[in-house]
C-alpha atoms as a PDB file:
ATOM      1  CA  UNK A   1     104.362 -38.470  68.580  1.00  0.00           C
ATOM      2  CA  UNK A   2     103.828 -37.065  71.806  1.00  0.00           C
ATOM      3  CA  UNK A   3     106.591 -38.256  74.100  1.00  0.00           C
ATOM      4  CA  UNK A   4     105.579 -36.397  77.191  1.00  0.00           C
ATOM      5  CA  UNK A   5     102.267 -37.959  77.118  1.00  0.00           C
ATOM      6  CA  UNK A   6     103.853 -41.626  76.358  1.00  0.00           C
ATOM      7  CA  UNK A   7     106.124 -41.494  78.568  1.00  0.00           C
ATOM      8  CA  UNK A   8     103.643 -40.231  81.190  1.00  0.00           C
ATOM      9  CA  UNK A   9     101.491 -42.713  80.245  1.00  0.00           C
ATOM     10  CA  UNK A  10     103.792 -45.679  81.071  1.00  0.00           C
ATOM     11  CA  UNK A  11     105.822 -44.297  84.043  1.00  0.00           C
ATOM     12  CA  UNK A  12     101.928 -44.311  85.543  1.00  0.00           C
ATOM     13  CA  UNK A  13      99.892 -47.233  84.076  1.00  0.00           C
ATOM     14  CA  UNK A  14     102.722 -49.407  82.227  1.00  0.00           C
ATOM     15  CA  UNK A  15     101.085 -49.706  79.032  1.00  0.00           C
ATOM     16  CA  UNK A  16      98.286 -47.947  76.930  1.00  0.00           C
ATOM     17  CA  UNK A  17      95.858 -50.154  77.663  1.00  0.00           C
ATOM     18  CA  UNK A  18      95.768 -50.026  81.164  1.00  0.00           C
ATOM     19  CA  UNK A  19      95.486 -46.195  81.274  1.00  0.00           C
ATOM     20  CA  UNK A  20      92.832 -46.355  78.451  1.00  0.00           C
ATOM     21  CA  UNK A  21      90.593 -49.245  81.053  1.00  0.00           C
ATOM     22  CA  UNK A  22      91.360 -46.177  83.408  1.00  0.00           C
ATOM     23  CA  UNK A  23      89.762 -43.692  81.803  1.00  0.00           C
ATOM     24  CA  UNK A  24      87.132 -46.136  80.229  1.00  0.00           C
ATOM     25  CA  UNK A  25      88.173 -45.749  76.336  1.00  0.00           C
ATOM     26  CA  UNK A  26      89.847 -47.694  73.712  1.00  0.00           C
ATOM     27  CA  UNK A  27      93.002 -48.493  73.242  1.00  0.00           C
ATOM     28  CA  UNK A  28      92.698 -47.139  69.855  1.00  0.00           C
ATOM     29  CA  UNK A  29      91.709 -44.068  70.769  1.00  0.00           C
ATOM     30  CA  UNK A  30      95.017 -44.076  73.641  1.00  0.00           C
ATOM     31  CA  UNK A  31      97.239 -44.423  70.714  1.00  0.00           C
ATOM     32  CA  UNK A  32      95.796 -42.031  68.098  1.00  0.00           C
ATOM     33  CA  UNK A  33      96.281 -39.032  70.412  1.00  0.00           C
ATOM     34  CA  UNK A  34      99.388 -40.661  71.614  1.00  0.00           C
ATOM     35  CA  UNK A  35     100.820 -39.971  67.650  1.00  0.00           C
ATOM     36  CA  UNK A  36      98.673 -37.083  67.307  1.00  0.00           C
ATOM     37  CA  UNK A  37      96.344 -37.985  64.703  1.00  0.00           C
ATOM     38  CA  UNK A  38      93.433 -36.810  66.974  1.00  0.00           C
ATOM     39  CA  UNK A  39      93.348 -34.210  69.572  1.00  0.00           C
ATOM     40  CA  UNK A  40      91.332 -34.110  72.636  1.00  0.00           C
ATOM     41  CA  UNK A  41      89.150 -31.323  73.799  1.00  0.00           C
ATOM     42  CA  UNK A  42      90.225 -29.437  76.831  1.00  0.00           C
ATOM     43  CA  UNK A  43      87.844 -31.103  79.172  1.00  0.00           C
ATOM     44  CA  UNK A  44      88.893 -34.480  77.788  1.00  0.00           C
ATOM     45  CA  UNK A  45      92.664 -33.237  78.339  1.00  0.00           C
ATOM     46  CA  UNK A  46      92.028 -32.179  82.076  1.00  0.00           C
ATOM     47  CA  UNK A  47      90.495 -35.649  82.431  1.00  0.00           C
ATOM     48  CA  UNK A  48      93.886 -37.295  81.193  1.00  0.00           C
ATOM     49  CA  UNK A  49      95.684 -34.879  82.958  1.00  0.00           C
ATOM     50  CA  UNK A  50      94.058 -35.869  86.429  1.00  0.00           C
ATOM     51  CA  UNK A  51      94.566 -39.744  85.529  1.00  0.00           C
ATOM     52  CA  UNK A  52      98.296 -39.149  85.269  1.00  0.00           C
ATOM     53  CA  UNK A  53      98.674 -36.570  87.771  1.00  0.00           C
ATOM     54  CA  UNK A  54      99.692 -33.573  86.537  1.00  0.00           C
ATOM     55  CA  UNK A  55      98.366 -30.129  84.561  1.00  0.00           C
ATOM     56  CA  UNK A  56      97.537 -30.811  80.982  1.00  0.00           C
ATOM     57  CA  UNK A  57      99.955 -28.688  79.740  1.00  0.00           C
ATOM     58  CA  UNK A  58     102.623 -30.666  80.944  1.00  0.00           C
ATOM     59  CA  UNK A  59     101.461 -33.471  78.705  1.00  0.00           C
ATOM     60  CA  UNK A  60      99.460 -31.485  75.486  1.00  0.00           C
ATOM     61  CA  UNK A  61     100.572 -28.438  73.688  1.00  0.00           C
ATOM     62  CA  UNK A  62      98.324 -25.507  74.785  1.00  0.00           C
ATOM     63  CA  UNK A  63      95.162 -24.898  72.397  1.00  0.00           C
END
């Protein structure tokens, strides 16, 4: 699981599927990169970066 981006996730948006509205996905798709069974491109990484306001590598492991 990736705690930085959970936790990053709710200290901004209080729950996955308010940041997912945010960024106009699924839910679904919130919690599979959330538990790492999918990982985002870079550009979709910057883009979840800039929702939670900070550098994607404070939230993703570096590619």
């Amino acid at each position: 699981m990736n705690i930085r981006l959970k936790m990053k996730i709710l200290s901004k948006y209080r729950k996955q599927i308010d940041f997912a509205k945010a960024l106009g996905i699924t839910a679904t798709r919130v919690s599979r990169v959330v538990h790492e069974s999918i990982e985002l491109l870079p550009e979709e990484q910057k883009k979840w970066a800039e929702k939670l306001s900070c550098e994607p590598n404070d939230i993703f492991k570096p590619v």
